[in-house]
C-alpha atoms as a PDB file:
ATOM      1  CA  UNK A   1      -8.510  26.603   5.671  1.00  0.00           C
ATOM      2  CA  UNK A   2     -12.061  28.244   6.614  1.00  0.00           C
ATOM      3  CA  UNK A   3     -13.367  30.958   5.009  1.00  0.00           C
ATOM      4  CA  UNK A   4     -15.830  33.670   6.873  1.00  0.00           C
ATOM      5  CA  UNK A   5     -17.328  36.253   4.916  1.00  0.00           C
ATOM      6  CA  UNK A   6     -19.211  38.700   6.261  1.00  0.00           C
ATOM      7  CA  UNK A   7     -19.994  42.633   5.352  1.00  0.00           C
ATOM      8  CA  UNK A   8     -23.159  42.191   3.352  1.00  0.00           C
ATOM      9  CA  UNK A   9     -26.737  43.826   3.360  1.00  0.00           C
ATOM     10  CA  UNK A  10     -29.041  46.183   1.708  1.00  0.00           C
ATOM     11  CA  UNK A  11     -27.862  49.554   0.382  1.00  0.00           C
ATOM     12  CA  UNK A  12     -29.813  51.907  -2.138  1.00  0.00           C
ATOM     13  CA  UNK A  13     -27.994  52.388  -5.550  1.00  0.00           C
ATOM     14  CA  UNK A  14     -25.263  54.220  -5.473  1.00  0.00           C
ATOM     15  CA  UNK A  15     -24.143  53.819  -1.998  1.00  0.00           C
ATOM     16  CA  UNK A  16     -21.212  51.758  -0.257  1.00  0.00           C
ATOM     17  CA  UNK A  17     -20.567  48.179   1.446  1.00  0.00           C
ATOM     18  CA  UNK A  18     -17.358  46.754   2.104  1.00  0.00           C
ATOM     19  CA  UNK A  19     -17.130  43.199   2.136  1.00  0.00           C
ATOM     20  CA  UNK A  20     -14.706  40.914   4.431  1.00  0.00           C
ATOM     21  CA  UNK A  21     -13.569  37.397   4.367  1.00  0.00           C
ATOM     22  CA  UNK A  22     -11.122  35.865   7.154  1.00  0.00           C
ATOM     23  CA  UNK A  23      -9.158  32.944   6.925  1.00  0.00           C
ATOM     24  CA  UNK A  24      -8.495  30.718   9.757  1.00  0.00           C
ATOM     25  CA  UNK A  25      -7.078  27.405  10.549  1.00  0.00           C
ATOM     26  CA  UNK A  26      -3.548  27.954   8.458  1.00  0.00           C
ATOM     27  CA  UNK A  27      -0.124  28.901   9.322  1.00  0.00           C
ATOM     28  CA  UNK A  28      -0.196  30.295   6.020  1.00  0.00           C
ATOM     29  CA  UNK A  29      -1.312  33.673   5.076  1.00  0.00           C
ATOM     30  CA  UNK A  30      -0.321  34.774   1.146  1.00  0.00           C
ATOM     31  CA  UNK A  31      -3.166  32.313  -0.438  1.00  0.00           C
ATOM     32  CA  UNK A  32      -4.316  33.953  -3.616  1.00  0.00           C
ATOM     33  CA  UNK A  33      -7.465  34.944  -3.136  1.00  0.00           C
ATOM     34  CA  UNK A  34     -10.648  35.947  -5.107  1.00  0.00           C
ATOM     35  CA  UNK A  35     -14.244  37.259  -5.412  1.00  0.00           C
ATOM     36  CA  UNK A  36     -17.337  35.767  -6.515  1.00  0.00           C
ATOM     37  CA  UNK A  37     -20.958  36.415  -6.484  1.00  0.00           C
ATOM     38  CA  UNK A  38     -23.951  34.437  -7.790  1.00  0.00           C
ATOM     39  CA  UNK A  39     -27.650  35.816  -8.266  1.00  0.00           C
ATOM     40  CA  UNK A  40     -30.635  33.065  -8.524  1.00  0.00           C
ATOM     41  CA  UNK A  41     -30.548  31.292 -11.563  1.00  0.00           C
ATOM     42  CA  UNK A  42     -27.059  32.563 -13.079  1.00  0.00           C
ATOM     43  CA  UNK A  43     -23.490  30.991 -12.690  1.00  0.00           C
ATOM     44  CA  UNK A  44     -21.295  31.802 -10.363  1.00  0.00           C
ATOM     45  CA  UNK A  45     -19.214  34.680 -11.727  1.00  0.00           C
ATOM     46  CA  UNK A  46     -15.350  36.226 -11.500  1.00  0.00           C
ATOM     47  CA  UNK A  47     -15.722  39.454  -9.990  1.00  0.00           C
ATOM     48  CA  UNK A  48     -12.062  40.545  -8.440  1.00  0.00           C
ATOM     49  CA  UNK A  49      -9.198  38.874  -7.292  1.00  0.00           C
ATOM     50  CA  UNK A  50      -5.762  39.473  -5.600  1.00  0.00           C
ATOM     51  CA  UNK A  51      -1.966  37.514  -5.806  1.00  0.00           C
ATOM     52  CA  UNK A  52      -0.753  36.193  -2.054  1.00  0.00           C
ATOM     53  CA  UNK A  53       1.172  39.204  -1.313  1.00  0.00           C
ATOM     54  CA  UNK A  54      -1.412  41.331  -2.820  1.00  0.00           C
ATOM     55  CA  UNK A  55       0.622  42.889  -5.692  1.00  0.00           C
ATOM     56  CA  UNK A  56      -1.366  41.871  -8.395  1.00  0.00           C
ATOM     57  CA  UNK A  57      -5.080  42.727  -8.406  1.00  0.00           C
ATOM     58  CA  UNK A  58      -7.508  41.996 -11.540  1.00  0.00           C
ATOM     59  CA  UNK A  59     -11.105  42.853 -11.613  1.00  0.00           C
ATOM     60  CA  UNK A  60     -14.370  42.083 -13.718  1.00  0.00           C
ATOM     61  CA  UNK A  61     -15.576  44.800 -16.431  1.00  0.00           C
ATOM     62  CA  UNK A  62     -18.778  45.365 -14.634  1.00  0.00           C
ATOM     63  CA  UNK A  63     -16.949  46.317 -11.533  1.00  0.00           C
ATOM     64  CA  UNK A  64     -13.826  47.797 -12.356  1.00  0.00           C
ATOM     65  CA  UNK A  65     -13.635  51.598 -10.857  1.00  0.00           C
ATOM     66  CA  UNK A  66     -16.220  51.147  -8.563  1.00  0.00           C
ATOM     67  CA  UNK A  67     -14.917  47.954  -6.275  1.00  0.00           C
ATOM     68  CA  UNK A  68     -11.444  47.373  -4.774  1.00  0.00           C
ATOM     69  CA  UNK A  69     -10.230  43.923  -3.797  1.00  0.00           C
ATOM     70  CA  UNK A  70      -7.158  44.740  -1.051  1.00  0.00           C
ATOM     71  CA  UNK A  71      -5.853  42.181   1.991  1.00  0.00           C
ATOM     72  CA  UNK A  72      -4.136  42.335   4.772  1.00  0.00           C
ATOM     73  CA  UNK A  73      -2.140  39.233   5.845  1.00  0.00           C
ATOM     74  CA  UNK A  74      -0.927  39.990   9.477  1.00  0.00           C
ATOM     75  CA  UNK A  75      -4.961  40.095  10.009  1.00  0.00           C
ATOM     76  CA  UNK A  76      -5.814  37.061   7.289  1.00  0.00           C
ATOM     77  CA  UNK A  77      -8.518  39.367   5.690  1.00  0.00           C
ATOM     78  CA  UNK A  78      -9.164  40.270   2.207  1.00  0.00           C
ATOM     79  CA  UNK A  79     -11.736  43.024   1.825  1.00  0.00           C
ATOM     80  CA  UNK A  80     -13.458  44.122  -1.246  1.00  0.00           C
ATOM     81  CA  UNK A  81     -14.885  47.420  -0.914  1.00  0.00           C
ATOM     82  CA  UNK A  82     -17.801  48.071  -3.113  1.00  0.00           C
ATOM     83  CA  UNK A  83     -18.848  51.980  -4.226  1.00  0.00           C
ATOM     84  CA  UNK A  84     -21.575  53.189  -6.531  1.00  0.00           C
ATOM     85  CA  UNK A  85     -23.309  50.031  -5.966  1.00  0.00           C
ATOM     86  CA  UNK A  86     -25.743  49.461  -8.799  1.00  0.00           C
ATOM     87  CA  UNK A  87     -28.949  47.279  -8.343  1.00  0.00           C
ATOM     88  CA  UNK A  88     -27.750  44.566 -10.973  1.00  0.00           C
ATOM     89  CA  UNK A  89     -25.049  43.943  -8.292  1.00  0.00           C
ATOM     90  CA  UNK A  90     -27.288  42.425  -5.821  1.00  0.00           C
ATOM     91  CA  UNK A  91     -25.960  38.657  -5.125  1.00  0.00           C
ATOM     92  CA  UNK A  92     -24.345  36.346  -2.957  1.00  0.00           C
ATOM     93  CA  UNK A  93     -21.147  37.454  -2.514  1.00  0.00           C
ATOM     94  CA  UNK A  94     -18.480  34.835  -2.096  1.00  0.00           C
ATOM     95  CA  UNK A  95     -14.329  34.762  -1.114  1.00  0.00           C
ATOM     96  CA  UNK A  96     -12.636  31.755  -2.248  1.00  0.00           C
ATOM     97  CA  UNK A  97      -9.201  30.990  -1.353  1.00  0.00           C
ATOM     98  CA  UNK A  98      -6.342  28.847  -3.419  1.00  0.00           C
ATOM     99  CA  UNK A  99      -3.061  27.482  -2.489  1.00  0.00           C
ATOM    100  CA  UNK A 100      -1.124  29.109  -5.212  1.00  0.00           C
ATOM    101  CA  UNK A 101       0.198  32.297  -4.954  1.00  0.00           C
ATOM    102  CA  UNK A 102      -1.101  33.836  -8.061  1.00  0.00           C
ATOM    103  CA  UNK A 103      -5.035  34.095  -8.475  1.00  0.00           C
ATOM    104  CA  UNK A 104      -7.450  33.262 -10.808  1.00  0.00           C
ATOM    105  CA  UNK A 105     -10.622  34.369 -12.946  1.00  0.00           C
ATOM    106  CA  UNK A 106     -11.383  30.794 -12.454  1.00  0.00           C
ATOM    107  CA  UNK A 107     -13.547  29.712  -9.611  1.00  0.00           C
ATOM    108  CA  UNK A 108     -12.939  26.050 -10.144  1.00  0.00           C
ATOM    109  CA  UNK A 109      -9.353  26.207  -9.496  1.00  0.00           C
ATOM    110  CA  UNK A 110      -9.904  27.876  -5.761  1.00  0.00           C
ATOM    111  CA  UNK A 111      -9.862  25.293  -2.969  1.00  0.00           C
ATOM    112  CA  UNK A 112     -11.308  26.926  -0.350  1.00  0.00           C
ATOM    113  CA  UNK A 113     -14.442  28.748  -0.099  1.00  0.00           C
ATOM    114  CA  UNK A 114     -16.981  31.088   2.433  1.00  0.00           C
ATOM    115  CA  UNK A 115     -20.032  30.352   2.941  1.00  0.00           C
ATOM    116  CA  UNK A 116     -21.445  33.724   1.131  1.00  0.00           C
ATOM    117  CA  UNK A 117     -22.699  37.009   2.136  1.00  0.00           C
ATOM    118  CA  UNK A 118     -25.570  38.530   0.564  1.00  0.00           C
ATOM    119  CA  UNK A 119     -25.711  42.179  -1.147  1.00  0.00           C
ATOM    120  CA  UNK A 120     -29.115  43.211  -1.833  1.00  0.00           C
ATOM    121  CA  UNK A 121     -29.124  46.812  -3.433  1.00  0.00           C
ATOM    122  CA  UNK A 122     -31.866  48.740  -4.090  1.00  0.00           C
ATOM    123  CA  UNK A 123     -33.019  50.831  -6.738  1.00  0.00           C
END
């Protein structure tokens, strides 16, 4: 499975980006799927994440009311769609991908993953 996510870029505070990741190369298209980001010199961290036929949804505190995590599997795309960005949300942005149907706050239990978008936002 490959992973392309794209959608990111530099927005002031408090304005809108909505993120995309598209999987390819699998007959398959209810793969649990999450969110990530990483800014230089943390950890990767959980930020949202959605079940394979996108009934379950589960975000991190520091984004919960502001992002939405949502998919659509006839066009293998999750989206995350990020409002009242904040400037301590600027990172690499990454969509993972795992065989199970049920996702994870776990990144090391995803097997697939994008290559990263970045999200810059400015104060």
């Amino acid at each position: 499975v490959q992973l392309q996510a794209y959608g990111g870029g530099v927005v002031q505070a408090g304005g809108s980006l909505r993120l995309s990741c598209a999987a390819s190369g699998s007959t398959r298209s209810n793969y649990a799927m999450g969110w990530f980001r990483q800014s230089p010199g943390k950890e990767r961290e959980f930020v949202a994440r959605i079940s394979g036929n996108g009934g379950i949804t589960s975000y991190a505190d520091s984004v919960k009311g502001r992002f939405t995590i949502s998919r659509d599997n006839a066009e293998n795309t999750v989206y995350l769609q990020m409002n009242t960005l904040k400037p301590e949300d600027t990172a690499v942005y990454y969509c993972a991908a795992r065989d199970l149907f049920i996702s994870t706050n776990d990144p090391t239990r995803y097997n697939y993953w994008g290559q990263g978008t970045p999200v810059t936002v400015s104060s």
